[in-house]
C-alpha atoms as a PDB file:
ATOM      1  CA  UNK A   1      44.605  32.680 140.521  1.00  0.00           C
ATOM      2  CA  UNK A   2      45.837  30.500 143.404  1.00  0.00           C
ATOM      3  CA  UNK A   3      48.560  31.407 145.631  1.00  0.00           C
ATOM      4  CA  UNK A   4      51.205  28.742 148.300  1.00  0.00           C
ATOM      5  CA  UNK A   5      51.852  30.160 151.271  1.00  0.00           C
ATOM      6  CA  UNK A   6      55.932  30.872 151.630  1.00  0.00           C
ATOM      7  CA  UNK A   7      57.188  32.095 154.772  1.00  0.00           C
ATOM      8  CA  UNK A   8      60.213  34.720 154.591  1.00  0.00           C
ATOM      9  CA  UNK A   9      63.277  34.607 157.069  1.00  0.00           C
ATOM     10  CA  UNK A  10      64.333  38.207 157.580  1.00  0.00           C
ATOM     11  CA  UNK A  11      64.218  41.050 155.320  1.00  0.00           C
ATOM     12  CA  UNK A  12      66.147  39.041 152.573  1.00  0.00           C
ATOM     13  CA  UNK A  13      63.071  36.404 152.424  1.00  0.00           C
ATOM     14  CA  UNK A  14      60.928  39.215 151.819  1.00  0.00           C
ATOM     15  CA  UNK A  15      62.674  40.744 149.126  1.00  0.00           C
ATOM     16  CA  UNK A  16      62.967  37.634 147.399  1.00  0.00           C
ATOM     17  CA  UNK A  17      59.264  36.566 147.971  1.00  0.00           C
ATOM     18  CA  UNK A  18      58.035  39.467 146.501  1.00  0.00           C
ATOM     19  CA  UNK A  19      60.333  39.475 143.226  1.00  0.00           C
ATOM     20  CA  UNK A  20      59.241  35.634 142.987  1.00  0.00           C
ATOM     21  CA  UNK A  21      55.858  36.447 143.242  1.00  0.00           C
ATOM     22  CA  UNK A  22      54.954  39.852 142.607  1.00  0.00           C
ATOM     23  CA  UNK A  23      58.144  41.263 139.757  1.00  0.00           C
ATOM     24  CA  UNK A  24      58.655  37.824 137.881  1.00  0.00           C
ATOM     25  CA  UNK A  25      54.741  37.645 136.981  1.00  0.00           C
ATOM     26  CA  UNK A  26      54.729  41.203 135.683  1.00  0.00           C
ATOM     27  CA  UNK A  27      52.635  41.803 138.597  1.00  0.00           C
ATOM     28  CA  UNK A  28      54.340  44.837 140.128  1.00  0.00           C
ATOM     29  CA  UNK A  29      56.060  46.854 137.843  1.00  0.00           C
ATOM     30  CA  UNK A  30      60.284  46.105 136.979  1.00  0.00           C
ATOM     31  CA  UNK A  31      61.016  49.747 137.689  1.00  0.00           C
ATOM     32  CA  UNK A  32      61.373  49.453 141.239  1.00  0.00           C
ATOM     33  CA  UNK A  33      63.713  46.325 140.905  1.00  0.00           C
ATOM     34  CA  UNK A  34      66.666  48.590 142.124  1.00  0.00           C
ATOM     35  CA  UNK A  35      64.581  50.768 144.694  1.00  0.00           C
ATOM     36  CA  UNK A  36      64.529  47.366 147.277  1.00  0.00           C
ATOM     37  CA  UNK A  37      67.777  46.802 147.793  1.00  0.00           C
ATOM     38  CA  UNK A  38      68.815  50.593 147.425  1.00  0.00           C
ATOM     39  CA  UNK A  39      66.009  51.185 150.553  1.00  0.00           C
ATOM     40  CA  UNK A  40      67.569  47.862 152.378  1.00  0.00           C
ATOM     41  CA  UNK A  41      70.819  49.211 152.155  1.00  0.00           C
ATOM     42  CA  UNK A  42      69.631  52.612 153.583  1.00  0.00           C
ATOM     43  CA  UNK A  43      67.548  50.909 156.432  1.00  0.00           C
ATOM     44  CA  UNK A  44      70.306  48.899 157.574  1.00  0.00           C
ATOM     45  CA  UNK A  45      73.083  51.832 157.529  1.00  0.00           C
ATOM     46  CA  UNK A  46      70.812  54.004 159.469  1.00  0.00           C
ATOM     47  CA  UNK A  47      69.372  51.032 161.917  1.00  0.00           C
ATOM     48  CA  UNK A  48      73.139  50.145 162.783  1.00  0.00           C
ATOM     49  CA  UNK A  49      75.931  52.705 162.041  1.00  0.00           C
ATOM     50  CA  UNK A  50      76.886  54.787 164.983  1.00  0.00           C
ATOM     51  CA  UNK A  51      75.766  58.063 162.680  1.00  0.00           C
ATOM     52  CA  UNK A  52      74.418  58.538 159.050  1.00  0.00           C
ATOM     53  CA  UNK A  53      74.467  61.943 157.094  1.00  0.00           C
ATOM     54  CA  UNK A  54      71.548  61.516 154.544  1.00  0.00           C
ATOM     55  CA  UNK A  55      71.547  64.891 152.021  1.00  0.00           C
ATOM     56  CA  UNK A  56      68.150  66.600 151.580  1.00  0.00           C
ATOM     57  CA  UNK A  57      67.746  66.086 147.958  1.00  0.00           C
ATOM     58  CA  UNK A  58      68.711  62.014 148.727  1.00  0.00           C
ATOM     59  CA  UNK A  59      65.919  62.185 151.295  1.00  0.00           C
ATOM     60  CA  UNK A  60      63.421  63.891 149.021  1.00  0.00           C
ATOM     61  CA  UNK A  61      64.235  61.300 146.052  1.00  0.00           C
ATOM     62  CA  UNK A  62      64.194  58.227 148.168  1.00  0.00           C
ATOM     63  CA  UNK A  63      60.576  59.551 149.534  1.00  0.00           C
ATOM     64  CA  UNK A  64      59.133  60.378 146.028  1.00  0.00           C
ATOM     65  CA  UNK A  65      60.334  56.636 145.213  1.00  0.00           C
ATOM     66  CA  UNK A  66      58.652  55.381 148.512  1.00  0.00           C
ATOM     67  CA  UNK A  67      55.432  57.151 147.607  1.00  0.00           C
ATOM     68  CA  UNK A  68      55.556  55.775 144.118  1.00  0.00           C
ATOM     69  CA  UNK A  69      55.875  52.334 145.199  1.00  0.00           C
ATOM     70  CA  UNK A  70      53.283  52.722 147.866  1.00  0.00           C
ATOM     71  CA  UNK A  71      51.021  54.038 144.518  1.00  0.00           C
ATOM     72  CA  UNK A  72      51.862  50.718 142.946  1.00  0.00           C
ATOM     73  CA  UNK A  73      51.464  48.353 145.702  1.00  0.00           C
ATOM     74  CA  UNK A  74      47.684  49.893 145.884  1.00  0.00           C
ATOM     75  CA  UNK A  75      47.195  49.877 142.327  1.00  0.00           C
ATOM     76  CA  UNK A  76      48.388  45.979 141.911  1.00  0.00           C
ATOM     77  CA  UNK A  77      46.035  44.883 145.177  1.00  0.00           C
ATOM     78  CA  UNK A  78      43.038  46.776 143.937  1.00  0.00           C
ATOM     79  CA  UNK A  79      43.586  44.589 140.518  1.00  0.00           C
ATOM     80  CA  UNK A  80      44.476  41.122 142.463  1.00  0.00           C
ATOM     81  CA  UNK A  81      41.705  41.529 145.000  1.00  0.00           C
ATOM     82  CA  UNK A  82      39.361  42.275 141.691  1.00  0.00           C
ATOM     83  CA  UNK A  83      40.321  38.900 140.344  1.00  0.00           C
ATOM     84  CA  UNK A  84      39.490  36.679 143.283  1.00  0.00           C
ATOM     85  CA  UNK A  85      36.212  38.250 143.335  1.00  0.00           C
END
């Protein structure tokens, strides 16, 4: 498998890098498609309003979603880093 090197300006870039090159391929699984922008959203409502109210059960979901993606992102590095072996 050979990979370009693509440089990402700003959190956008990034988002779109990895659905280029990681979602599109059916490397990383479709589910989390929504979580991205949901968890940009968040960032940036938290990073630059003057206060944000977040409800537990939002916090606890949002978490279980992080953790779940940070599963994934193992699981799909473990299998890439097989290949180039």
């Amino acid at each position: 498998m050979r990979y370009s090197m693509s440089i990402a300006n700003g959190t956008r870039g990034v988002i779109a890098l990895f659905h280029k090159h990681l979602v599109k391929p059916n490397l990383f699984p479709k589910k989390f498609n929504t979580m991205t922008p949901k968890l940009k959203k968040l960032r940036e409502d938290t990073t630059y309003a003057d206060k944000v109210t977040v409800k537990e059960a939002d916090a606890r979901r949002e978490l279980e979603e992080a953790e779940a993606f940070l599963k994934a992102a193992d699981e799909v590095l473990a299998r890439l880093l097989a290949q180039m072996e």
